[in-house]
PDB file of N, CA and C in Angstrom:
ATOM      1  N   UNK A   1      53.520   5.200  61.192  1.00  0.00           N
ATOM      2  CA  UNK A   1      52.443   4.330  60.756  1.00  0.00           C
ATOM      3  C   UNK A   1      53.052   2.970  60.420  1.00  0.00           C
ATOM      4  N   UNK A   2      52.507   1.694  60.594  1.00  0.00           N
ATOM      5  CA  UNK A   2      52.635   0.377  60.482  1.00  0.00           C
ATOM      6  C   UNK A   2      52.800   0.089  59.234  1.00  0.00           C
ATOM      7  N   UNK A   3      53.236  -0.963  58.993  1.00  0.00           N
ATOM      8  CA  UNK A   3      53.617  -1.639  57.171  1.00  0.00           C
ATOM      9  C   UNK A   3      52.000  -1.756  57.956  1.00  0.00           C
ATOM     10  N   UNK A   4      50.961  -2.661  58.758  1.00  0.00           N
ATOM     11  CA  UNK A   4      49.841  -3.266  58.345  1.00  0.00           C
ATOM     12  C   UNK A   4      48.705  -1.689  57.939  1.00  0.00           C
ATOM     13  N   UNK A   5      48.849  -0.751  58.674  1.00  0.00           N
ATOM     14  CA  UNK A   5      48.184   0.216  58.687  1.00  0.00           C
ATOM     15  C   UNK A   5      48.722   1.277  57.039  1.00  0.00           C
ATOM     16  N   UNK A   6      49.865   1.139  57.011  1.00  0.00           N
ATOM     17  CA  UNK A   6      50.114   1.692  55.349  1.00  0.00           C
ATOM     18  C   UNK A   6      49.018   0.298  54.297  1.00  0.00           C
ATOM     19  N   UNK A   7      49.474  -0.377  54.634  1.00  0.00           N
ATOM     20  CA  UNK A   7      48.535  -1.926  53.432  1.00  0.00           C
ATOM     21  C   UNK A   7      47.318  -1.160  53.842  1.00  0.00           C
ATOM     22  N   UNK A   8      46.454  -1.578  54.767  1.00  0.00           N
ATOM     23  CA  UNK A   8      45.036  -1.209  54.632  1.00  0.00           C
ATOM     24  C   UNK A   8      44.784   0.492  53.870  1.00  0.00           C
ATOM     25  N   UNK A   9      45.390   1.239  54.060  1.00  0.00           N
ATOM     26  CA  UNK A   9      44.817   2.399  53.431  1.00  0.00           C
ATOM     27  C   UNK A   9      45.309   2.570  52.363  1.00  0.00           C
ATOM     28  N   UNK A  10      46.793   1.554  51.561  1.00  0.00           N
ATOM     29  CA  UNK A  10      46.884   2.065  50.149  1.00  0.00           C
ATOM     30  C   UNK A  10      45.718   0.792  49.540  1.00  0.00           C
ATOM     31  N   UNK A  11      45.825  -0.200  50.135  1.00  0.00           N
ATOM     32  CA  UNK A  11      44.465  -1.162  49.525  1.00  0.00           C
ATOM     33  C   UNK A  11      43.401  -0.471  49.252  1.00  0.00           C
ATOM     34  N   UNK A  12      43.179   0.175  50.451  1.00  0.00           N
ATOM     35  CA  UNK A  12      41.858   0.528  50.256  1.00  0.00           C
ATOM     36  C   UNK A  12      41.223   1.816  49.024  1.00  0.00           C
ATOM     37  N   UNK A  13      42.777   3.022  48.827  1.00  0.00           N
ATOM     38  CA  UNK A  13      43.169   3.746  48.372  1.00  0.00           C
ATOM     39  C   UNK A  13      43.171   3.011  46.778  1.00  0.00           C
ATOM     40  N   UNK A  14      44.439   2.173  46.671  1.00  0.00           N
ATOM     41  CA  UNK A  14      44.165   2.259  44.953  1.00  0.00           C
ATOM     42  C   UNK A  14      44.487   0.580  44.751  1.00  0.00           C
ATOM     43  N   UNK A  15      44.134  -0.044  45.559  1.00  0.00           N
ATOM     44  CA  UNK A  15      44.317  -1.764  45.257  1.00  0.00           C
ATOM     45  C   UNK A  15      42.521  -2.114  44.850  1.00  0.00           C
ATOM     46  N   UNK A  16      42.475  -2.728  46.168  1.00  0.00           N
ATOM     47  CA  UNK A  16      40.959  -3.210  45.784  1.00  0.00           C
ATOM     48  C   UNK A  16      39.897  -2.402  45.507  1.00  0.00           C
ATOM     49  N   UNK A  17      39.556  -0.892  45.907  1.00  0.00           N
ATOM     50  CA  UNK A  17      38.616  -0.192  45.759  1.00  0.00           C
ATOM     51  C   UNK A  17      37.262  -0.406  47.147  1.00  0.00           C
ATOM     52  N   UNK A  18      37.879  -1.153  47.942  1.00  0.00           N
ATOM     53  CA  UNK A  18      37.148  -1.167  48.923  1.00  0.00           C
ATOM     54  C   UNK A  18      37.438  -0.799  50.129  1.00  0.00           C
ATOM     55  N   UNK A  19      36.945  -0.458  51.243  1.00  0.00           N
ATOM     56  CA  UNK A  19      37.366  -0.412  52.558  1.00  0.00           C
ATOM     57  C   UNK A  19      37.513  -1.868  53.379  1.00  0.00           C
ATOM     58  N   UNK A  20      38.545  -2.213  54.264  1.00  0.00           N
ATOM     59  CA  UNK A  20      38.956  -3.619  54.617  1.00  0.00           C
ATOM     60  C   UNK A  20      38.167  -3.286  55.929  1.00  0.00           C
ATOM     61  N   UNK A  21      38.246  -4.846  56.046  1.00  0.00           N
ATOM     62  CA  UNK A  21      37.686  -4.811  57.824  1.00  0.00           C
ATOM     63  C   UNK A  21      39.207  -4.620  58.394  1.00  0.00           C
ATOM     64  N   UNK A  22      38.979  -4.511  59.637  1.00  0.00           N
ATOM     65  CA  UNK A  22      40.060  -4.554  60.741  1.00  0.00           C
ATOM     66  C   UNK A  22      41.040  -5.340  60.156  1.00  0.00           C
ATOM     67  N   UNK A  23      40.676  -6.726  60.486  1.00  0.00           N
ATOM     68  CA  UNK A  23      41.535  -7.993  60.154  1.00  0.00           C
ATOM     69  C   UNK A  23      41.826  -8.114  58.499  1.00  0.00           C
ATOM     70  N   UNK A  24      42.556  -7.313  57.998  1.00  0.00           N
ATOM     71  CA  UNK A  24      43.154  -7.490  56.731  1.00  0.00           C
ATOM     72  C   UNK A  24      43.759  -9.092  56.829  1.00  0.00           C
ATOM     73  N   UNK A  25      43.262  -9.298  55.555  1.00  0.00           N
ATOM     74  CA  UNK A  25      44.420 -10.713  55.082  1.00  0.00           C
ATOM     75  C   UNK A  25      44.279 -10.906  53.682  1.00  0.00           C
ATOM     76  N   UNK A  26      45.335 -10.870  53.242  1.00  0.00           N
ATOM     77  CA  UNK A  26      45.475 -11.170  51.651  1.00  0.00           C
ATOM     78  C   UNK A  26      46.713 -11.914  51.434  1.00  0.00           C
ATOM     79  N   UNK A  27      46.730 -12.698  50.160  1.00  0.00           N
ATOM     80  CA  UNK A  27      47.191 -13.745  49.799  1.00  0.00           C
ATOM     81  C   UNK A  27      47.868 -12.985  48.736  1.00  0.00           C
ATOM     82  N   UNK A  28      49.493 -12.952  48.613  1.00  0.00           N
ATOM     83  CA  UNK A  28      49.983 -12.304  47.437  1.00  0.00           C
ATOM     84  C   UNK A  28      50.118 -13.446  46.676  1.00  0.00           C
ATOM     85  N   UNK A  29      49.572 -12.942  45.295  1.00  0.00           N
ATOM     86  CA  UNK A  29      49.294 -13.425  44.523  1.00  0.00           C
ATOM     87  C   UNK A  29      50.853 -13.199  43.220  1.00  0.00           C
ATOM     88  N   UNK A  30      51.103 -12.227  42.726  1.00  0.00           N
ATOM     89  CA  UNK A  30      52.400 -12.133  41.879  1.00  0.00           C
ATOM     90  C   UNK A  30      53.049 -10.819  42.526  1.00  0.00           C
ATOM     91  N   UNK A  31      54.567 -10.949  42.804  1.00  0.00           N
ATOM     92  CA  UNK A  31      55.535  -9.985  43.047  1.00  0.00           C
ATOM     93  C   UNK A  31      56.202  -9.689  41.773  1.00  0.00           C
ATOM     94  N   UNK A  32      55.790  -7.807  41.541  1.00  0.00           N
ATOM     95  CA  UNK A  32      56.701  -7.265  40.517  1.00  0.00           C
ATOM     96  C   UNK A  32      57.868  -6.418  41.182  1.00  0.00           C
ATOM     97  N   UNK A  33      58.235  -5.806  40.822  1.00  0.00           N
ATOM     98  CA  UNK A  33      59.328  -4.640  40.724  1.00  0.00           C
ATOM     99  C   UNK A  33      58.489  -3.959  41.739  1.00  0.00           C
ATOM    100  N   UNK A  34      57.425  -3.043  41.529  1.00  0.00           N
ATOM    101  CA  UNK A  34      57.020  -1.866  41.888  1.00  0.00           C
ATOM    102  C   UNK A  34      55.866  -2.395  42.515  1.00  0.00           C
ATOM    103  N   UNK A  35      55.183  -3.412  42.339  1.00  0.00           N
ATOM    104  CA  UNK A  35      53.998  -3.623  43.001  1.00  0.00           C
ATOM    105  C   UNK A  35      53.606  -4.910  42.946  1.00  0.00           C
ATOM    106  N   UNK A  36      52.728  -5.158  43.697  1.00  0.00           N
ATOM    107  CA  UNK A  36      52.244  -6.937  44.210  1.00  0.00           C
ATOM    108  C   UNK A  36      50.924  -6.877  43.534  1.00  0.00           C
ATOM    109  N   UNK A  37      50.146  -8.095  42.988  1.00  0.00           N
ATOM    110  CA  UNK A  37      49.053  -8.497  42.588  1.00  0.00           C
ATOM    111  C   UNK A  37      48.399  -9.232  44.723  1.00  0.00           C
ATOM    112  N   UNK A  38      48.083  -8.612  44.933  1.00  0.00           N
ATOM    113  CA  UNK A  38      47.140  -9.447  45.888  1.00  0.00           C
ATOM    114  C   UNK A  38      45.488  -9.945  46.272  1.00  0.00           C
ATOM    115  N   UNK A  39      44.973 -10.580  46.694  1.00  0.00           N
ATOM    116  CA  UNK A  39      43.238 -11.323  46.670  1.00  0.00           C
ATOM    117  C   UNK A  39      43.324 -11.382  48.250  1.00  0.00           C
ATOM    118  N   UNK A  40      41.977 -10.262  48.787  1.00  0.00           N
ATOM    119  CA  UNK A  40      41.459 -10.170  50.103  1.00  0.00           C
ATOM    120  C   UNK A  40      41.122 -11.533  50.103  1.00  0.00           C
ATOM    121  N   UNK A  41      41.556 -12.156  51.205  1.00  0.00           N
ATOM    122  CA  UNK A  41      40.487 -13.733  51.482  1.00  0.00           C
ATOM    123  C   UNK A  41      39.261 -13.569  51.706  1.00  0.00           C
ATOM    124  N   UNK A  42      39.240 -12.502  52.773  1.00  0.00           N
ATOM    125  CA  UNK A  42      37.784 -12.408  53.408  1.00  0.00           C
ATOM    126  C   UNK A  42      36.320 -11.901  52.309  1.00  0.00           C
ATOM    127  N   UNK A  43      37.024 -11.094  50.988  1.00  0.00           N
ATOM    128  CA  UNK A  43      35.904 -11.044  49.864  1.00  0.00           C
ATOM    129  C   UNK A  43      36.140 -11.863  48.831  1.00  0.00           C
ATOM    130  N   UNK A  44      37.557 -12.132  48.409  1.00  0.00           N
ATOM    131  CA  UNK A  44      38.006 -12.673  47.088  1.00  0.00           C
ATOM    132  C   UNK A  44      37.954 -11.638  46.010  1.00  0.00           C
ATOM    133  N   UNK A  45      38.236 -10.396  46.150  1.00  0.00           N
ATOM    134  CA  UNK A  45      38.577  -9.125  45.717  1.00  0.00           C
ATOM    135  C   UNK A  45      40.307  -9.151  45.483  1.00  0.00           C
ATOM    136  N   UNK A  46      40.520  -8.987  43.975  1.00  0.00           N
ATOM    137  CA  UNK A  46      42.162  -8.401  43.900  1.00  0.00           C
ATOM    138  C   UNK A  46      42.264  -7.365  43.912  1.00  0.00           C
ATOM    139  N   UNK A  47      43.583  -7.090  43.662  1.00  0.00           N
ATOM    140  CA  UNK A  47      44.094  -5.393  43.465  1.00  0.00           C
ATOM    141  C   UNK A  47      45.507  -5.851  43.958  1.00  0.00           C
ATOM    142  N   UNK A  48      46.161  -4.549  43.903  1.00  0.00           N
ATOM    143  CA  UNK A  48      47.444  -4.223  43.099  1.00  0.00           C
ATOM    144  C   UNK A  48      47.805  -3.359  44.544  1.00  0.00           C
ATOM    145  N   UNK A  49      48.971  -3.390  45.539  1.00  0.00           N
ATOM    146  CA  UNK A  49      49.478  -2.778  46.012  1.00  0.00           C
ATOM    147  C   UNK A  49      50.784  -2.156  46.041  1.00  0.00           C
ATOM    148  N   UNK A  50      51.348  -1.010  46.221  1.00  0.00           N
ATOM    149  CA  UNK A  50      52.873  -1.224  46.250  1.00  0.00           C
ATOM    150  C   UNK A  50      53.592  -1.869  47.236  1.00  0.00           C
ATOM    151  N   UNK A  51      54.734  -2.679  46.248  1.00  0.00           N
ATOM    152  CA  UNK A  51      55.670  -3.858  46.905  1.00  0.00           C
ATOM    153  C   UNK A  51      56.083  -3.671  48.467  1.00  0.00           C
ATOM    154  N   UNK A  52      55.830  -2.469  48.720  1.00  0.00           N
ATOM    155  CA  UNK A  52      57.088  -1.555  49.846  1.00  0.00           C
ATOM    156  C   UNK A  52      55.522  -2.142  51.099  1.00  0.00           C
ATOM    157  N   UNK A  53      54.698  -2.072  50.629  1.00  0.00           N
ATOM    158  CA  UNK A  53      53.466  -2.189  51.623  1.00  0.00           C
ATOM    159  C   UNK A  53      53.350  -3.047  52.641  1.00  0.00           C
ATOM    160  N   UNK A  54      53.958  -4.654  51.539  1.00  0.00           N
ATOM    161  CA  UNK A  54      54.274  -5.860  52.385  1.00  0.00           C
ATOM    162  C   UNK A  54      55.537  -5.986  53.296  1.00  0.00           C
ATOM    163  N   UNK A  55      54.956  -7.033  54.151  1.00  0.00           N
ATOM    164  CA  UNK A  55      56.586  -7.658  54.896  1.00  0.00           C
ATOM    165  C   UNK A  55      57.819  -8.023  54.003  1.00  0.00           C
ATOM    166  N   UNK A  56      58.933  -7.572  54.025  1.00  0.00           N
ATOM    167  CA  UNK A  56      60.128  -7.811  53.028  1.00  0.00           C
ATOM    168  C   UNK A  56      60.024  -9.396  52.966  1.00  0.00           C
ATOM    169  N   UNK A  57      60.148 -10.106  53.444  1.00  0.00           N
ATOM    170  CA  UNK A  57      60.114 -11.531  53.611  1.00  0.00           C
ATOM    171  C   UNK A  57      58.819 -11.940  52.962  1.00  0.00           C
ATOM    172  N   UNK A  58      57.590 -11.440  52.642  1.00  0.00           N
ATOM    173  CA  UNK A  58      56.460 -12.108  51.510  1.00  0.00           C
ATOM    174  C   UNK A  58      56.764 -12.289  50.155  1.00  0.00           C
ATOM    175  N   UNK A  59      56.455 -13.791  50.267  1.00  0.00           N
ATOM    176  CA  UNK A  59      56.551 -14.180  48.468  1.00  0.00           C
ATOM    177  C   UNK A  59      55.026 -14.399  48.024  1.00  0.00           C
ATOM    178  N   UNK A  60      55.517 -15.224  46.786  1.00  0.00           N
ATOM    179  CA  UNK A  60      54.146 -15.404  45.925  1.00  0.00           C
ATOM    180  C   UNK A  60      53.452 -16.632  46.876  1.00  0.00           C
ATOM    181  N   UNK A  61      52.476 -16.537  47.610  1.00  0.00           N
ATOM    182  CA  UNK A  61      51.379 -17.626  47.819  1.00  0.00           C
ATOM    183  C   UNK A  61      50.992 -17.201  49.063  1.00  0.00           C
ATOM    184  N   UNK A  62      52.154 -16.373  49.966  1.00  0.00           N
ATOM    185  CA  UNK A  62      51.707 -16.351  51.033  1.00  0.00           C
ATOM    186  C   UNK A  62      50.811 -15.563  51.749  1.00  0.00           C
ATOM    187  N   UNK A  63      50.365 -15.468  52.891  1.00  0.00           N
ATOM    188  CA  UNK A  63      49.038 -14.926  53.436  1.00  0.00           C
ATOM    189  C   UNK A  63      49.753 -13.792  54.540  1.00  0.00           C
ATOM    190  N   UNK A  64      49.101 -12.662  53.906  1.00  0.00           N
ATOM    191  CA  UNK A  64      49.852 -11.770  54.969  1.00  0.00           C
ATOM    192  C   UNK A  64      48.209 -11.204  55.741  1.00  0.00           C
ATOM    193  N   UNK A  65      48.574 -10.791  57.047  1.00  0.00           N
ATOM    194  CA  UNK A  65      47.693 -10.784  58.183  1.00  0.00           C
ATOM    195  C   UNK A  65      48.246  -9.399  58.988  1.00  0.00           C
ATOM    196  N   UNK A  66      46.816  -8.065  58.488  1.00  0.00           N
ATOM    197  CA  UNK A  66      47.664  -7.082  59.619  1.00  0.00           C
ATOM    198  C   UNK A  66      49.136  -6.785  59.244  1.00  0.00           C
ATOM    199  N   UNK A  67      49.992  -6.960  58.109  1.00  0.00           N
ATOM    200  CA  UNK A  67      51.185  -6.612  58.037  1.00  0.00           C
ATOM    201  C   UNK A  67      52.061  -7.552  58.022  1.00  0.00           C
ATOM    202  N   UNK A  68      51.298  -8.869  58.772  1.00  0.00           N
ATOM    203  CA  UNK A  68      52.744  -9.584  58.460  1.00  0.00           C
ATOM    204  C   UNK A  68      52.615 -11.334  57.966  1.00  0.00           C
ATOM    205  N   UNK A  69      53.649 -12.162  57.402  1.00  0.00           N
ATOM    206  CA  UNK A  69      53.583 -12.835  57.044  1.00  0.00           C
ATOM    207  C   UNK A  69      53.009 -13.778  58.081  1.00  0.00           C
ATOM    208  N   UNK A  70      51.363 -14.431  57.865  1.00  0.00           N
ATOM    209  CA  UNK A  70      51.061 -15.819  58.736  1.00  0.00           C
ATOM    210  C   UNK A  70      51.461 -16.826  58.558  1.00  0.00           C
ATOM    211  N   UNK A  71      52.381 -17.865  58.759  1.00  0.00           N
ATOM    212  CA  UNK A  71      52.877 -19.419  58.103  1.00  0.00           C
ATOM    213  C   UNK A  71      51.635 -19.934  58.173  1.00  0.00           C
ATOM    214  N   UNK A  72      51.078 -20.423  59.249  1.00  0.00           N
ATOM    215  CA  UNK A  72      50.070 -21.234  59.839  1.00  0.00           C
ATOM    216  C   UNK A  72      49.296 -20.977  58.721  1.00  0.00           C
ATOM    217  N   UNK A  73      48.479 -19.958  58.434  1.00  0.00           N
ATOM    218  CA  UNK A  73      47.291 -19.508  57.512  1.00  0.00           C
ATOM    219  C   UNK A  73      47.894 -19.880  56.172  1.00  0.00           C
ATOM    220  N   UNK A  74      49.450 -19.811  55.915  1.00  0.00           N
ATOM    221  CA  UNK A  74      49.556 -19.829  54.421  1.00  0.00           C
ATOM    222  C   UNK A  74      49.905 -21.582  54.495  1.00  0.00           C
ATOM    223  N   UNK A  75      50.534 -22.135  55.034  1.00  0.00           N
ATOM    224  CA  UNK A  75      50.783 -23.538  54.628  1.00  0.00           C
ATOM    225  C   UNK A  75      48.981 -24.204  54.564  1.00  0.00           C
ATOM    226  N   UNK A  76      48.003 -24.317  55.730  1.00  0.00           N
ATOM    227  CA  UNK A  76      46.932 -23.886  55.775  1.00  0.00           C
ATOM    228  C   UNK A  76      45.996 -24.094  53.844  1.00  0.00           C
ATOM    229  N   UNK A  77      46.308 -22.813  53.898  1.00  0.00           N
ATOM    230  CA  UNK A  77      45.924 -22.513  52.291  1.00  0.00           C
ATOM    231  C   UNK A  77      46.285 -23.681  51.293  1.00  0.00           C
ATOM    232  N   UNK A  78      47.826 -23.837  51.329  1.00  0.00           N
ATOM    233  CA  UNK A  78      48.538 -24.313  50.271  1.00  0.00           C
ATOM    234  C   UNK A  78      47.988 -26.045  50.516  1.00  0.00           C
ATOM    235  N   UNK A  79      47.646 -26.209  52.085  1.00  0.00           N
ATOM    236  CA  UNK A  79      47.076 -27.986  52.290  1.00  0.00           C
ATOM    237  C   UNK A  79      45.688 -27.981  51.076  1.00  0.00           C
ATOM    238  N   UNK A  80      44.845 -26.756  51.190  1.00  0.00           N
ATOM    239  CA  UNK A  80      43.901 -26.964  50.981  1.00  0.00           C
ATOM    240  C   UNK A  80      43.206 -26.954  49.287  1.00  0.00           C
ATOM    241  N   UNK A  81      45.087 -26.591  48.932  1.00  0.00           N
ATOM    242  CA  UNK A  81      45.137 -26.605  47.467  1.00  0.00           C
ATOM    243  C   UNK A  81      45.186 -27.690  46.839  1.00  0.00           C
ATOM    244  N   UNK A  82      46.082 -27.968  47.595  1.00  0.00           N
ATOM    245  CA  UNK A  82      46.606 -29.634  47.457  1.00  0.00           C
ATOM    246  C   UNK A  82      45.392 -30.338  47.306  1.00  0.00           C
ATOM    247  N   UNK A  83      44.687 -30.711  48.196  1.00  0.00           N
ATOM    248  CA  UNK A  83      43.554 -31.573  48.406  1.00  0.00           C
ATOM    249  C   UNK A  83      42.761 -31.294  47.060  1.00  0.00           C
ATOM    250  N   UNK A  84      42.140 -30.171  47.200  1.00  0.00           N
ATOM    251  CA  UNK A  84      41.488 -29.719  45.954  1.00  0.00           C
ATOM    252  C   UNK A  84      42.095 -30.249  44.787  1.00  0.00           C
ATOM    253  N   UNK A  85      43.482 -30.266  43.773  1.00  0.00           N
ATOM    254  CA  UNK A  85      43.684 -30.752  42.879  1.00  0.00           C
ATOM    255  C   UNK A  85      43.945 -32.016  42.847  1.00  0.00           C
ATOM    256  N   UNK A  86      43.817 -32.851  44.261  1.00  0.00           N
ATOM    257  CA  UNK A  86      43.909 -34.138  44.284  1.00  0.00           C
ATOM    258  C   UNK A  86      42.813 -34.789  44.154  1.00  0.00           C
ATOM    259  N   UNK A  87      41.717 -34.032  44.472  1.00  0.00           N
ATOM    260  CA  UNK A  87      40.347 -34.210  44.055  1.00  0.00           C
ATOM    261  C   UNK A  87      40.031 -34.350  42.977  1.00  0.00           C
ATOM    262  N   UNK A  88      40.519 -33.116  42.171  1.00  0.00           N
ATOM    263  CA  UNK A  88      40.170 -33.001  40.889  1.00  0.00           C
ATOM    264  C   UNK A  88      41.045 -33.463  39.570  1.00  0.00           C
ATOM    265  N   UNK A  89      42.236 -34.533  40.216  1.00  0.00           N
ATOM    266  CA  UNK A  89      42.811 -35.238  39.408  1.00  0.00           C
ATOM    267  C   UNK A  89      42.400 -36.118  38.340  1.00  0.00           C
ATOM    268  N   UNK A  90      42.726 -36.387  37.497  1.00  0.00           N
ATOM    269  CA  UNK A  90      41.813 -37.572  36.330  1.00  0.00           C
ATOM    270  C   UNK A  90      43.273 -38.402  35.874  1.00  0.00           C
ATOM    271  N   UNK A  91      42.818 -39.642  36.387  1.00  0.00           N
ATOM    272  CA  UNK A  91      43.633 -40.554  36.547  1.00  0.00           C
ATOM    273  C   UNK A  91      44.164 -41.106  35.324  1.00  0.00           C
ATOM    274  N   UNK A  92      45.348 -41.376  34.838  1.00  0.00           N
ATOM    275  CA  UNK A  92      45.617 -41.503  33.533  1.00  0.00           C
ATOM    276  C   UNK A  92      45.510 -42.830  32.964  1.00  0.00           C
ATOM    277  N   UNK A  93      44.689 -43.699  31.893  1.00  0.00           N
ATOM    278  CA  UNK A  93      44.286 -44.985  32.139  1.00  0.00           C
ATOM    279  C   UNK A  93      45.922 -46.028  31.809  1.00  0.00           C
ATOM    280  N   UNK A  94      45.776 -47.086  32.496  1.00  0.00           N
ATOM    281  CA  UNK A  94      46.590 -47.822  32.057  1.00  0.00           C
ATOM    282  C   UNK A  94      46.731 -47.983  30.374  1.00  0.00           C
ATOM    283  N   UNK A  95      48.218 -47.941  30.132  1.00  0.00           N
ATOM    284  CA  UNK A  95      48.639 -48.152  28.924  1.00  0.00           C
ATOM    285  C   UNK A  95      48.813 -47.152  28.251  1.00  0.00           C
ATOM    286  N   UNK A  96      48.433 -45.644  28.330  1.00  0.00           N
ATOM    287  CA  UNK A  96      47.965 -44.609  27.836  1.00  0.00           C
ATOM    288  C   UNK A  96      49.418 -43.810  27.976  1.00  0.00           C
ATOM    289  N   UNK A  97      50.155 -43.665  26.726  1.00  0.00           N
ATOM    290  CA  UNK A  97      51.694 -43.023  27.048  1.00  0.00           C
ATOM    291  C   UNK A  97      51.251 -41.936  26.543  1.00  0.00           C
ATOM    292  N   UNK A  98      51.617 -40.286  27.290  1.00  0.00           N
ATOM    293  CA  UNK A  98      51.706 -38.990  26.647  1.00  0.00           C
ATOM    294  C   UNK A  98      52.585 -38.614  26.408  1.00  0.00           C
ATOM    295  N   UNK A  99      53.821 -39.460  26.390  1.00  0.00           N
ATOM    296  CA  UNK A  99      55.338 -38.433  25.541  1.00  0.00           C
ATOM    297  C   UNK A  99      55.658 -39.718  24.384  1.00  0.00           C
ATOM    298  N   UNK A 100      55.028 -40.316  23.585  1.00  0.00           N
ATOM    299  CA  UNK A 100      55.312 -40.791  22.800  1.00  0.00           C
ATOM    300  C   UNK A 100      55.217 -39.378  21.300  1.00  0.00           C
ATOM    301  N   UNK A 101      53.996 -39.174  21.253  1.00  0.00           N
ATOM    302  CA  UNK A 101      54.040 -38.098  20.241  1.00  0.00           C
ATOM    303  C   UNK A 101      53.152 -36.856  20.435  1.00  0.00           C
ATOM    304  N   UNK A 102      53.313 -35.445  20.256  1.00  0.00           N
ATOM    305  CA  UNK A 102      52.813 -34.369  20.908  1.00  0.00           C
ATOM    306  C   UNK A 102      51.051 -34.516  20.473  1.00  0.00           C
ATOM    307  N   UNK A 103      49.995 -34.475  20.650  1.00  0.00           N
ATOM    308  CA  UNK A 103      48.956 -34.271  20.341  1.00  0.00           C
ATOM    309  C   UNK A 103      48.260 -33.138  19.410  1.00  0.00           C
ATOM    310  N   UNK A 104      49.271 -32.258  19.001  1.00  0.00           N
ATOM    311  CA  UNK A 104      49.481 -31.457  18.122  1.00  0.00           C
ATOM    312  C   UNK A 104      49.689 -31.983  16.544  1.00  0.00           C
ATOM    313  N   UNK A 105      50.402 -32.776  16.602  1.00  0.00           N
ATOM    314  CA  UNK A 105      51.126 -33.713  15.371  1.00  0.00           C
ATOM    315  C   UNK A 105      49.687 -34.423  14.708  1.00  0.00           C
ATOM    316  N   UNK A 106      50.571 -34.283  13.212  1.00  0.00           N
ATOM    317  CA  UNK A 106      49.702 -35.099  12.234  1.00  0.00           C
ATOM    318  C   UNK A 106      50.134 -36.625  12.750  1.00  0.00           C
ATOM    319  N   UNK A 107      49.161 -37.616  12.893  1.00  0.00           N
ATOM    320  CA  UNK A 107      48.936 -39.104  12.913  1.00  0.00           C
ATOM    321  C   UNK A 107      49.638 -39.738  11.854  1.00  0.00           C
ATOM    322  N   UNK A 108      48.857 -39.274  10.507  1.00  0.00           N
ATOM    323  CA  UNK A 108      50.124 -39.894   9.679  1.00  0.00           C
ATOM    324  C   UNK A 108      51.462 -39.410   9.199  1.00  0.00           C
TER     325      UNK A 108
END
């Protein structure tokens, strides 16, 4: 049996609680010891697989497809992160220093 065909049935088994379509793709999300945090793209469903499931070569962000690591799909992703927090940047006004004193601190 396949690393992609072991992923879909322990996913489906004790990660997400759902049955996958064909085209598995999930985005690992945190690598432990014993098991991965991963998010189906296609629902936005997490769950928890064991580590051994993925391609040895998957880290944290990337998009695995069917078993194996996609670049295309994960750089892809990571453009579209980018953009998004560049969007949602708030521009810091002129004159405005934040390492002068912690915002925590008493004023006087």
């Amino acid at each position: 049996m396949g690393r992609g065909a072991v992923m879909a049935v322990l996913m489906g088994a004790c990660g997400c609680g759902h049955g996958l379509a064909a085209r598995t793709a999930v985005q690992v999300e945190l690598l432990e010891d014993e098991v991965a945090q991963v998010v189906d793209l296609d629902t936005g469903r997490a769950g928890s697989v064991p580590r051994a499931a993925l391609p040895r070569r998957a880290r944290e962000g990337d998009v695995v497809v069917n078993g194996a690591v996609d670049p295309e799909l994960t750089s892809s992703l990571a453009r579209e992160v980018r953009a998004l927090h560049e969007r949602l940047a708030v521009p810091v006004p002129p004159g405005l220093v934040l390492d002068e004193a912690p915002l925590t601190e008493d004023p006087e």
